[in-house]
N, C-alpha and C. Protein backbone atom coordinates (compact mmCIF):
# COMPACT_ATOMS: atom_id res chain seq x y z
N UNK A 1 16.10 -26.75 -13.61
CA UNK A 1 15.01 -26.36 -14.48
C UNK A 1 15.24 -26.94 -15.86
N UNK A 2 14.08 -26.96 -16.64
CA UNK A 2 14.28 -27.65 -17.50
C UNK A 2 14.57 -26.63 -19.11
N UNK A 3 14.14 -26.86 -20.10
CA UNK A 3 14.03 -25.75 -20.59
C UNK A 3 13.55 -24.28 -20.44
N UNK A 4 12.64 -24.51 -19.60
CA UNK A 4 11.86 -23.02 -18.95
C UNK A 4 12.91 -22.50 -17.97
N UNK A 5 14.18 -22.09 -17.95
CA UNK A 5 14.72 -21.19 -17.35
C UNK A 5 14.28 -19.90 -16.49
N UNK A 6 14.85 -19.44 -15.87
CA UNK A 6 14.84 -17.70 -15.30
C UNK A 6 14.81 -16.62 -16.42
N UNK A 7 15.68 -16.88 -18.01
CA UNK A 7 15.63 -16.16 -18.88
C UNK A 7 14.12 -15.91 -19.69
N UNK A 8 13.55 -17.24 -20.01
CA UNK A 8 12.16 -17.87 -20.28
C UNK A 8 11.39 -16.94 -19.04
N UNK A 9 11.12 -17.28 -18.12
CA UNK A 9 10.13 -16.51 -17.36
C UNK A 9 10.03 -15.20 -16.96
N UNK A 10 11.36 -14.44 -17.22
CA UNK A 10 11.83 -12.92 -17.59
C UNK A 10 11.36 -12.74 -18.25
N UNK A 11 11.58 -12.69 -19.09
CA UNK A 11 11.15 -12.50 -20.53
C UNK A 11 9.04 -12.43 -21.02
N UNK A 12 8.72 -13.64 -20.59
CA UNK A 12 7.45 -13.79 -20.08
C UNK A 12 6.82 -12.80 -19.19
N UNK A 13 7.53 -13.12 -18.18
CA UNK A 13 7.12 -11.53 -17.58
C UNK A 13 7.00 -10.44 -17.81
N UNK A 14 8.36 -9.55 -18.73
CA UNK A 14 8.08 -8.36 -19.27
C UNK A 14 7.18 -8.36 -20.38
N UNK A 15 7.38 -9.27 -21.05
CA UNK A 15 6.17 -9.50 -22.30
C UNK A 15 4.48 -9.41 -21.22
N UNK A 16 4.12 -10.08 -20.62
CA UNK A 16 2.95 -10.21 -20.14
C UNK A 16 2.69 -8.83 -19.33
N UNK A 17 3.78 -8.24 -18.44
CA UNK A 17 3.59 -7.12 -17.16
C UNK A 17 3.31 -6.01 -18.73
N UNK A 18 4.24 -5.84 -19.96
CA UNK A 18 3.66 -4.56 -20.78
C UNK A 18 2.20 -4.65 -21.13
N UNK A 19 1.25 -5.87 -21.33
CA UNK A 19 0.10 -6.12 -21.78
C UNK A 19 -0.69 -5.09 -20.61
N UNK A 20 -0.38 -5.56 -19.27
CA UNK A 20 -1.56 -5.50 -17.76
C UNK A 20 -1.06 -4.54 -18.11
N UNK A 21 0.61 -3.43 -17.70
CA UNK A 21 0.35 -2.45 -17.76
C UNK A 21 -0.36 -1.13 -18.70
N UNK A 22 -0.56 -1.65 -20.20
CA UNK A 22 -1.56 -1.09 -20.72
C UNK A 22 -2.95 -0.82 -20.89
N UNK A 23 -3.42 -1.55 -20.08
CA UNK A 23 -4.96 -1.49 -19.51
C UNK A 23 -4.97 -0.22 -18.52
N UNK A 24 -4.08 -0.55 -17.92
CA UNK A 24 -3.99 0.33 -16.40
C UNK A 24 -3.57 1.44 -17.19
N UNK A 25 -2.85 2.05 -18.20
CA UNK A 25 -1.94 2.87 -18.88
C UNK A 25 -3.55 4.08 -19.91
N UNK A 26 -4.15 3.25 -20.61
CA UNK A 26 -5.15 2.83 -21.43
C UNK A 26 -6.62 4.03 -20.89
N UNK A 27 -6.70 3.38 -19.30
CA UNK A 27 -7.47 3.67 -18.79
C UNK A 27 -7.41 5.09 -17.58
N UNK A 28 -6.39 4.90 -17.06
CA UNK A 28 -6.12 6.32 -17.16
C UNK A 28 -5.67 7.31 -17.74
N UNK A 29 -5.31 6.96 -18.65
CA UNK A 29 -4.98 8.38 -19.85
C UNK A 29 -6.97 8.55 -20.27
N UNK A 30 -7.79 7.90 -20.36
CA UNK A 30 -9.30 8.52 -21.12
C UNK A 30 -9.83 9.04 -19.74
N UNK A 31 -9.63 8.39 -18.36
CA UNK A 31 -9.76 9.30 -17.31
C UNK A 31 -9.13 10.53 -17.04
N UNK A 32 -8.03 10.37 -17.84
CA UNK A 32 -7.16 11.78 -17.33
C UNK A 32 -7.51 12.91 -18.37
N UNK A 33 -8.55 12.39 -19.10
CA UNK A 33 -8.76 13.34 -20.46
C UNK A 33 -9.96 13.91 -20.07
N UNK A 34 -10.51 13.15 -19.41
CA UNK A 34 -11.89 13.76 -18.91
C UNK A 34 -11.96 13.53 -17.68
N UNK A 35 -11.49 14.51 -17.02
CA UNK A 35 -11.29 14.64 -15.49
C UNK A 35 -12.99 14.79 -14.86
N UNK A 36 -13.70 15.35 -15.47
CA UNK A 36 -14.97 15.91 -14.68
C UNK A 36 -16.16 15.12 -14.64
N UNK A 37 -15.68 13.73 -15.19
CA UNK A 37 -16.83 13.09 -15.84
C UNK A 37 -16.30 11.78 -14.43
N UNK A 38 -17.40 11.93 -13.31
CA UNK A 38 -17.27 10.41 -12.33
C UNK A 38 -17.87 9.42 -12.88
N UNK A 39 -19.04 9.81 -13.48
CA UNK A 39 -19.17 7.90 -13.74
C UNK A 39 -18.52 7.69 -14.53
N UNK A 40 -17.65 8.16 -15.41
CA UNK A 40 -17.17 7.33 -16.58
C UNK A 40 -15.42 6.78 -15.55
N UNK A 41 -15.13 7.87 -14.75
CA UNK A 41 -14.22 7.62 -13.98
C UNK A 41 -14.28 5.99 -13.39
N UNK A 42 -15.60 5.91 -12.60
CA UNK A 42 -15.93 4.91 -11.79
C UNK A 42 -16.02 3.75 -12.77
N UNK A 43 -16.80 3.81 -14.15
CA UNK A 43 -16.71 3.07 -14.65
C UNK A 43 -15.39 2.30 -15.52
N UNK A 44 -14.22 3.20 -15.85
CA UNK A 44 -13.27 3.07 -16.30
C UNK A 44 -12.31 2.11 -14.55
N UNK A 45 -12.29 2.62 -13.67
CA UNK A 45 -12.06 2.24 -12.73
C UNK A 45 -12.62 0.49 -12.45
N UNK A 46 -13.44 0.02 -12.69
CA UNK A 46 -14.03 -0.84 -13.12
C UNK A 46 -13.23 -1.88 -13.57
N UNK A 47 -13.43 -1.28 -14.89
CA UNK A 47 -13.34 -1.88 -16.18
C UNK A 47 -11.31 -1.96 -16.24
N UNK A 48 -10.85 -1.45 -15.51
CA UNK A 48 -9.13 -1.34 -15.07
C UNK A 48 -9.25 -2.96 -14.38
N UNK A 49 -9.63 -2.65 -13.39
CA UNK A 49 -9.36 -3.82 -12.11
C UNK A 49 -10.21 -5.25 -12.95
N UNK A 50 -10.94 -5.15 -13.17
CA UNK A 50 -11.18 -6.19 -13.89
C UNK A 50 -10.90 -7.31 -14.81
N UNK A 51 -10.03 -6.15 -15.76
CA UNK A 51 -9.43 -6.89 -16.71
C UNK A 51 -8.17 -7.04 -16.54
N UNK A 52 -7.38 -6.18 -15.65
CA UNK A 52 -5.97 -6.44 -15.27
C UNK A 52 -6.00 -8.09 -13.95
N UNK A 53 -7.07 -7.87 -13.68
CA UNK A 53 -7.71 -9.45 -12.37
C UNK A 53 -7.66 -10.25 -13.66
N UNK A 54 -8.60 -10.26 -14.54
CA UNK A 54 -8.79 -11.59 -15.33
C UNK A 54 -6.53 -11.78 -16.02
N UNK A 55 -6.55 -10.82 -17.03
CA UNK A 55 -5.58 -11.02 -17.44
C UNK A 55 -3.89 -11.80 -16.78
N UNK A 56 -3.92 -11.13 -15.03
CA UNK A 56 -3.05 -12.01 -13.92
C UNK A 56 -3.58 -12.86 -14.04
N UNK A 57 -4.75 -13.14 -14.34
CA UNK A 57 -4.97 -14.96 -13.56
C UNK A 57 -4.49 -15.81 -15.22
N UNK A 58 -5.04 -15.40 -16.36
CA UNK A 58 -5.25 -15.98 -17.17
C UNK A 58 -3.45 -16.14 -17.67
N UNK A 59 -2.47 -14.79 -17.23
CA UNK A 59 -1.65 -15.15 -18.19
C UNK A 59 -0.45 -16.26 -16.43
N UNK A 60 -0.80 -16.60 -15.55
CA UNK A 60 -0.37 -17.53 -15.24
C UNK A 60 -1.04 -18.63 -15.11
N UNK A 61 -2.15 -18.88 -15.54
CA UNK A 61 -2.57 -20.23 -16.04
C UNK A 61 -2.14 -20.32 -17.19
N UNK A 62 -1.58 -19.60 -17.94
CA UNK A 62 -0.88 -19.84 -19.33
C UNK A 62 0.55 -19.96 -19.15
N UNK A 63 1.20 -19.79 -17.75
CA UNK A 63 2.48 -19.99 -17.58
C UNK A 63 2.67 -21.38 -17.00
N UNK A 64 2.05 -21.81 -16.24
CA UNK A 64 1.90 -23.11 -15.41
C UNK A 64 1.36 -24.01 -16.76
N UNK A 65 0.53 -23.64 -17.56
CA UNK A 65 0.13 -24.83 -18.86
C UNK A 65 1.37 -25.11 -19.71
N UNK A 66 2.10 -24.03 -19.77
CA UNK A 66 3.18 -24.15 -20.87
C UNK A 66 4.52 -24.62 -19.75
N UNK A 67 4.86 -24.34 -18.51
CA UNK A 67 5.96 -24.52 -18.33
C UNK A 67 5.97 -25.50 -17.10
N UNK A 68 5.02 -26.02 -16.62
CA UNK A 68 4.74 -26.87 -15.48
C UNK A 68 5.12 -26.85 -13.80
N UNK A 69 5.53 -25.16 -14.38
CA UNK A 69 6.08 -24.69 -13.04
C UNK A 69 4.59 -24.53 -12.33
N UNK A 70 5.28 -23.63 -11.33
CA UNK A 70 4.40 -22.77 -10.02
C UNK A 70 4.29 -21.42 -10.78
N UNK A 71 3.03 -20.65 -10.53
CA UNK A 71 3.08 -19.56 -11.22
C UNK A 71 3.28 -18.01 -10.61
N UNK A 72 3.66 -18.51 -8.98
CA UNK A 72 3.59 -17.03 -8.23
C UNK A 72 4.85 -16.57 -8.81
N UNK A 73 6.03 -16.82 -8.38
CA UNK A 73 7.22 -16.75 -9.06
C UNK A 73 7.50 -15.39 -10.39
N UNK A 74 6.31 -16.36 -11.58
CA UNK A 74 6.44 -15.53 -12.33
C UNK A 74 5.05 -14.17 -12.42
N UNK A 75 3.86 -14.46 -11.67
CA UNK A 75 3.38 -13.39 -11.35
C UNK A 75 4.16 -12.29 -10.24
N UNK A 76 4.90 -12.53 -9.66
CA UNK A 76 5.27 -11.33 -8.56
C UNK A 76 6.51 -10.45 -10.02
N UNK A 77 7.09 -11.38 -10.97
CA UNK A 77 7.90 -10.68 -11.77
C UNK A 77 6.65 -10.15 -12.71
N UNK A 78 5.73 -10.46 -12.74
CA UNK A 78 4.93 -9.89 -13.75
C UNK A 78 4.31 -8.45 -13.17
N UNK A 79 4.08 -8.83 -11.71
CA UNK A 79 3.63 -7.44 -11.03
C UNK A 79 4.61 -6.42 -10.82
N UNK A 80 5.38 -7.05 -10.53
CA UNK A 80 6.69 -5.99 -10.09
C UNK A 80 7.13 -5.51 -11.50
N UNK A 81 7.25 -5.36 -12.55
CA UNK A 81 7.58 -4.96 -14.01
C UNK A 81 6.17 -4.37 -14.51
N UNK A 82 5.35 -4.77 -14.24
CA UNK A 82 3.82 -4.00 -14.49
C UNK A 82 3.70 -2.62 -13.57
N UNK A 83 3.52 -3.26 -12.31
CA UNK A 83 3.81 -1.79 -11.33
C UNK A 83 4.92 -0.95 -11.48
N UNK A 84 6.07 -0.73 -11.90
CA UNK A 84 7.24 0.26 -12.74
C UNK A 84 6.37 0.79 -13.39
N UNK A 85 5.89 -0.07 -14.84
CA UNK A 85 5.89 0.78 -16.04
C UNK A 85 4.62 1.62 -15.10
N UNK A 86 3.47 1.32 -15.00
CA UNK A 86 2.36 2.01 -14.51
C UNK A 86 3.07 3.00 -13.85
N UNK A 87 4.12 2.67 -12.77
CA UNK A 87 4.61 4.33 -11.75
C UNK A 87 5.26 5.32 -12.58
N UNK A 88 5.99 4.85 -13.69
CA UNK A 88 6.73 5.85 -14.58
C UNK A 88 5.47 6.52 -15.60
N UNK A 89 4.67 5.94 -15.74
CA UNK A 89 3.41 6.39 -16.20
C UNK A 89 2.35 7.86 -15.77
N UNK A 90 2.19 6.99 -14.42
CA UNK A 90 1.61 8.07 -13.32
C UNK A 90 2.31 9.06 -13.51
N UNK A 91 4.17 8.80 -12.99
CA UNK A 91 4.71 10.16 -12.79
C UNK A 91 5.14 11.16 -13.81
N UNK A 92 4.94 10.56 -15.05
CA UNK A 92 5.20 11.32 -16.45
C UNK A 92 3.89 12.15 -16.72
N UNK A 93 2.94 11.74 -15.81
CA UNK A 93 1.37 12.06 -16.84
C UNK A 93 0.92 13.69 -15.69
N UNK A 94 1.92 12.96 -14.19
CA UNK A 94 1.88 14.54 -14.09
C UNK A 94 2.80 15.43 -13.69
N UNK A 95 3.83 15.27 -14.36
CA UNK A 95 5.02 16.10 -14.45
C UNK A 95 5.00 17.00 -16.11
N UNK A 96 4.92 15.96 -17.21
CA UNK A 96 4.68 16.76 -18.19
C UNK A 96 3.41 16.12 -19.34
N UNK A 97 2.57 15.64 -18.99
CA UNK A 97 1.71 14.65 -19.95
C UNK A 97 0.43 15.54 -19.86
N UNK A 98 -0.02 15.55 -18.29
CA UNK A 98 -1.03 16.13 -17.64
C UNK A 98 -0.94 17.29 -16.78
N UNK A 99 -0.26 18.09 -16.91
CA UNK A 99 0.34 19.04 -15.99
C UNK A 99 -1.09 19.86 -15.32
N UNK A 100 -2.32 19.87 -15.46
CA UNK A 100 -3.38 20.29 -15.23
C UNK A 100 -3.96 19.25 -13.76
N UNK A 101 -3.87 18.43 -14.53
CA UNK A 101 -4.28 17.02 -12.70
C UNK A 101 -3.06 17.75 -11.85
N UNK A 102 -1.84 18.04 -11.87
CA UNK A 102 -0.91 18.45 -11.15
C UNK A 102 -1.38 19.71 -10.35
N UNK A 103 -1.65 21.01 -10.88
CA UNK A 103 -2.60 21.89 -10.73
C UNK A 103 -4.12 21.52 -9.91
N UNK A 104 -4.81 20.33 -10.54
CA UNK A 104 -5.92 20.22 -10.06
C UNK A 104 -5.72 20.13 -8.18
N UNK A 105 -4.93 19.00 -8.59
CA UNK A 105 -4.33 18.27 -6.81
C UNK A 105 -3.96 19.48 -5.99
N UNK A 106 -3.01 20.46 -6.80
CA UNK A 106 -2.19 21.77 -5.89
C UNK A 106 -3.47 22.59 -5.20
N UNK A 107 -5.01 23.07 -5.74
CA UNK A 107 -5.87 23.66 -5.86
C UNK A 107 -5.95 22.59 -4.65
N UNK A 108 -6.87 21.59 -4.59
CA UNK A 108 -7.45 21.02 -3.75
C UNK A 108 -6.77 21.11 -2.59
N UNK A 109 -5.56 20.58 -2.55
CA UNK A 109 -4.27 20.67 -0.88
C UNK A 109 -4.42 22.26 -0.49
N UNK A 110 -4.41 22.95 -1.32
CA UNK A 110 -4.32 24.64 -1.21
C UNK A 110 -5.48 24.87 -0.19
N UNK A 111 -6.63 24.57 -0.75
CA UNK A 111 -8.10 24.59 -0.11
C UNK A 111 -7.94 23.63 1.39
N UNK A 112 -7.62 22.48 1.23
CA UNK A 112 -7.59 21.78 2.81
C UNK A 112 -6.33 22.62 3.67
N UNK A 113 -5.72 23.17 2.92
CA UNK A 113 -4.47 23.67 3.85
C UNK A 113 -4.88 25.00 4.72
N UNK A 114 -5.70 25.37 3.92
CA UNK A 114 -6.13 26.80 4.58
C UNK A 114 -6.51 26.92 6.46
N UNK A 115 -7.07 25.17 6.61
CA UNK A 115 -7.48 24.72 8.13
C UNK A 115 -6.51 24.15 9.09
N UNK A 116 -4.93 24.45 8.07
CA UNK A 116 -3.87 23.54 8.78
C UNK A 116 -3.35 24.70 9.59
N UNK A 117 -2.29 24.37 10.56
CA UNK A 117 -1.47 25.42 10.91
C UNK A 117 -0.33 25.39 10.09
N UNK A 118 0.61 26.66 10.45
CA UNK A 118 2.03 26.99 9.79
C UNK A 118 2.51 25.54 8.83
N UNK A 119 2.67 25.00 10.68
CA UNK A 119 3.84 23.99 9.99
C UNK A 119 3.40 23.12 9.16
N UNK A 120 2.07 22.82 9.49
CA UNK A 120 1.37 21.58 8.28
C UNK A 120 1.58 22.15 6.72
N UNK A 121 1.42 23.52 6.67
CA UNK A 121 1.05 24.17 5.61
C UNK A 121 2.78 24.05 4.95
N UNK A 122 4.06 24.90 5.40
CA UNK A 122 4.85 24.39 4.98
C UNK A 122 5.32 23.00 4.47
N UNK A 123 5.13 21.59 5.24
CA UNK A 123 5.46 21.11 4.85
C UNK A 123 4.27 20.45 3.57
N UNK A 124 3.45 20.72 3.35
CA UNK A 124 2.42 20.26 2.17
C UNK A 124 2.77 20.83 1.25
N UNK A 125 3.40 22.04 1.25
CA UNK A 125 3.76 23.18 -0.19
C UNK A 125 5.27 22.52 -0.68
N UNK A 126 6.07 21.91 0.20
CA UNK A 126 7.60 21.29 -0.19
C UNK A 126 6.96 19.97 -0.78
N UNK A 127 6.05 19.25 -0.38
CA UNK A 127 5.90 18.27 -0.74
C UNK A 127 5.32 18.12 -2.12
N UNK A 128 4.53 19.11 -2.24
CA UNK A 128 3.42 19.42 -3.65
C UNK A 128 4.85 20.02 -4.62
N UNK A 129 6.15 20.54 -4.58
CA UNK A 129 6.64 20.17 -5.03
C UNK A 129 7.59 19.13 -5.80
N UNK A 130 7.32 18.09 -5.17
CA UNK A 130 7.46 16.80 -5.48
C UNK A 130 6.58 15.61 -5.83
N UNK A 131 5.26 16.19 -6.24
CA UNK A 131 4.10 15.11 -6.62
C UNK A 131 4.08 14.31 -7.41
N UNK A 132 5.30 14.57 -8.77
CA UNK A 132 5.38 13.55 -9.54
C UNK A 132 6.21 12.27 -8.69
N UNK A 133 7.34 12.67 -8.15
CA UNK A 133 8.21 11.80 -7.52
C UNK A 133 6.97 10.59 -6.29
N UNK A 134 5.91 12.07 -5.48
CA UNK A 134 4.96 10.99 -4.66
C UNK A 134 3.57 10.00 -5.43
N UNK A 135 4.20 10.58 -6.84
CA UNK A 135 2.56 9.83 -7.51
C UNK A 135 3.51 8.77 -7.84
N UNK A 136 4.85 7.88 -8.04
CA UNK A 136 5.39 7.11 -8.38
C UNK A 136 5.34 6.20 -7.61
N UNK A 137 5.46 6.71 -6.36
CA UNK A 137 6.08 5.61 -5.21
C UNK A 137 4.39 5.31 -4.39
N UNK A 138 3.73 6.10 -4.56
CA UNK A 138 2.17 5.48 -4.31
C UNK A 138 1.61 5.18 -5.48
N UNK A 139 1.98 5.23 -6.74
CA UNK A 139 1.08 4.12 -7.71
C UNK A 139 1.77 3.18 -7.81
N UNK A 140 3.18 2.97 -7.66
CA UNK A 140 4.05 1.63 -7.44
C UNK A 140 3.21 0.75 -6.07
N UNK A 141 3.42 1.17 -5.13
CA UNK A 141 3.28 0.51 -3.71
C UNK A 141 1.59 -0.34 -3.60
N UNK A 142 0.77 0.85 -4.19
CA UNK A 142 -0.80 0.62 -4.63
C UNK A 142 -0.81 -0.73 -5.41
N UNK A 143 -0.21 -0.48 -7.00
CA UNK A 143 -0.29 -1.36 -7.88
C UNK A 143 0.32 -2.88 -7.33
N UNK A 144 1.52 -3.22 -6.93
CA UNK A 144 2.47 -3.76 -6.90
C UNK A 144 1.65 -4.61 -5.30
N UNK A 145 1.19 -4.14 -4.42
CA UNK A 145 0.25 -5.16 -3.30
C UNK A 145 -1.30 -5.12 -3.60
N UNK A 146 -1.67 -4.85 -5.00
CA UNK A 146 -3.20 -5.57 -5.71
C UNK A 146 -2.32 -6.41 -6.11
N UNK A 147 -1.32 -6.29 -6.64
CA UNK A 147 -0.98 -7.30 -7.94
C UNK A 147 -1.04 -8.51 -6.54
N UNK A 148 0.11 -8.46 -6.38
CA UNK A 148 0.69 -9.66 -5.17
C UNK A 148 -0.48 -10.63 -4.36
N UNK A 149 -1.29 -9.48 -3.96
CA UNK A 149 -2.91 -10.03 -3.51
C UNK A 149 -3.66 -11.31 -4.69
N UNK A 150 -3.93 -10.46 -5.32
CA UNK A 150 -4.21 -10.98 -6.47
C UNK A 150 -3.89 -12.07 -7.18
N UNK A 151 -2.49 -12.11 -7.23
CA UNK A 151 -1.52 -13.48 -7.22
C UNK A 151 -1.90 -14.29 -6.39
N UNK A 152 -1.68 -14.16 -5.52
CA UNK A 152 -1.85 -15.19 -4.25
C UNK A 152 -2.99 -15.74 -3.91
N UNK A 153 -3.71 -14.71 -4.34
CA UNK A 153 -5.13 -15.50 -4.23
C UNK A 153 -5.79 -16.62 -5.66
N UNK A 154 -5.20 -16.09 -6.80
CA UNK A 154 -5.51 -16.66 -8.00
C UNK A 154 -4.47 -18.35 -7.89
N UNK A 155 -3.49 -18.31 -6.86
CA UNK A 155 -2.24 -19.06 -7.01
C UNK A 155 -2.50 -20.10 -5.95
N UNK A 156 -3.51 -19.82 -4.85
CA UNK A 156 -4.11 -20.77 -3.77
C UNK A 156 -5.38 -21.45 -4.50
N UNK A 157 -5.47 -20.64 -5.61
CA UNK A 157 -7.42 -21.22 -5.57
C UNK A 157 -6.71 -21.93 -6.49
N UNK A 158 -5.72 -22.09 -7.58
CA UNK A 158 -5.30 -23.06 -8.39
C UNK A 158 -5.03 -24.37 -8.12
N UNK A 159 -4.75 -24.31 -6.76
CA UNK A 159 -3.91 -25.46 -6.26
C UNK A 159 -5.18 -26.51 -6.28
N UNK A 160 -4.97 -27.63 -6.03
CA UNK A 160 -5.94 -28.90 -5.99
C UNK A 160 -5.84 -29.02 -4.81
N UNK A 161 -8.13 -29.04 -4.30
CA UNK A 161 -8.08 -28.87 -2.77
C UNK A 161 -8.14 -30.49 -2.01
N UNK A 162 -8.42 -31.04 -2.69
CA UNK A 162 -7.97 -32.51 -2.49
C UNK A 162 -6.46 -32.86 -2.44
N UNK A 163 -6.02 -32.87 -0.73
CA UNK A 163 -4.79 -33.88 -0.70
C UNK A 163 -4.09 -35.21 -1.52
N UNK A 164 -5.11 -35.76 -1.75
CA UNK A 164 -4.53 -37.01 -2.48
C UNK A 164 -5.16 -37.07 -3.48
N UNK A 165 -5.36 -35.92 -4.40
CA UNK A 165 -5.76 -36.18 -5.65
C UNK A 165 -4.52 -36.82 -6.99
N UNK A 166 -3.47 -36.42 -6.09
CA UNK A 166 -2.02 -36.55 -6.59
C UNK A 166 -1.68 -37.88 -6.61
N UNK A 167 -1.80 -38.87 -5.48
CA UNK A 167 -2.17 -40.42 -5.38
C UNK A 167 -2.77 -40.59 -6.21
N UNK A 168 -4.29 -40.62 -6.21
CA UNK A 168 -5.16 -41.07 -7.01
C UNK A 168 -5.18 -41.15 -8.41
N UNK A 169 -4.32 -40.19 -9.34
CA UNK A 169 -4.03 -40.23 -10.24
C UNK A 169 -2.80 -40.83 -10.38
N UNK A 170 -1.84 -40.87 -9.40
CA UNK A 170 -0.59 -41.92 -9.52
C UNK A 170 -1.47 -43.40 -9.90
N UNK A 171 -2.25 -43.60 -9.26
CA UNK A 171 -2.51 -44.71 -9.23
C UNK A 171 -2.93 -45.25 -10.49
N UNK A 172 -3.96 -44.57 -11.12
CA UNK A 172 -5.00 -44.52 -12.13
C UNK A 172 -4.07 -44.79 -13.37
N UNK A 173 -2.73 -44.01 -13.18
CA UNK A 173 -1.77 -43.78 -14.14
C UNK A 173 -1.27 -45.44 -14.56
N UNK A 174 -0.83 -45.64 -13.07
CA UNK A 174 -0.20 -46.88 -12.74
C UNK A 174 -0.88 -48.51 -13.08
N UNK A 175 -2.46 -48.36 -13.28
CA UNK A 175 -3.20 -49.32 -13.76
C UNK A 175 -3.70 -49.26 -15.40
N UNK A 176 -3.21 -48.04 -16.07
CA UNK A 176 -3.41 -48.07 -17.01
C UNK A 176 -3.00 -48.55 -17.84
């Protein structure tokens, strides 16, 4: 590698994954403030995926312009450091941030549980003690295969769909 190292694209990464994860961060904290309100939910929901889509694509076309690499590489470090902060997020917002969504969720399982038997019911009440720990590892797993998707798809459509466009400009180069 040349100057653009593993340290260089680390670095890039956590710099770029804190940006995405503040959209995502951003947007559910004004959802989590106003729990009762769906369209603004749906619309905030929106307005999340959207700009965290544009921002993956845009900040590895800004990695591939500046460093002439490949850009999945440093999008999967950008997702994987984005999806953390977002899970430590989730699980802070309802352990002590939001402790009411925590409540909200317990109410709702409470109500579907009532149709379970025994054992379903035990094990949903051990588990609802652990919701911050399960809101981590499902907003990680969630976040972290959009991101990757997302990558991959922004990282195929980049590529040049012409085989020998790579010739053709050798060439062009070569007569100039």
């Amino acid at each position: 590698m040349s100057e653009f190292g593993n340290g260089y694209k680390w670095s890039q990464a956590a710099t770029k994954a804190l940006l995405l994860a503040l959209v995502t961060i951003a947007c559910n904290t004004i959802s989590y403030l106003f729990p009762d309100s769906q369209v603004l939910s749906i619309l905030l929901f929106i307005v999340r995926t959207v700009a965290s889509v544009w921002l993956l694509v845009a900040f590895m076309k800004q990695f591939t312009a500046t460093t002439g690499q490949s850009a999945m590489s440093f999008a999967l470090c950008t997702v994987l450091l984005s999806s953390l902060i977002c899970a430590f997020y989730d699980a802070a917002c309802f352990a002590w941030l939001f402790p009411s969504m925590a409540e909200k969720v317990n109410e709702a399982m409470s109500q579907s549980m009532s149709m379970m038997p025994a054992e379903s019911q035990s094990v949903m009440e051990r588990m609802m003690d652990h919701y911050p720990r399960i809101a981590f590892i499902s907003s990680f797993i969630k976040d972290f295969l959009f991101g990757l998707i997302v990558a991959a798809i922004a990282n195929s459509s980049g590529k040049s769909k012409d085989p020998f466009a790579e010739e053709v400009k050798k060439e062009e180069d070569e007569l100039a």
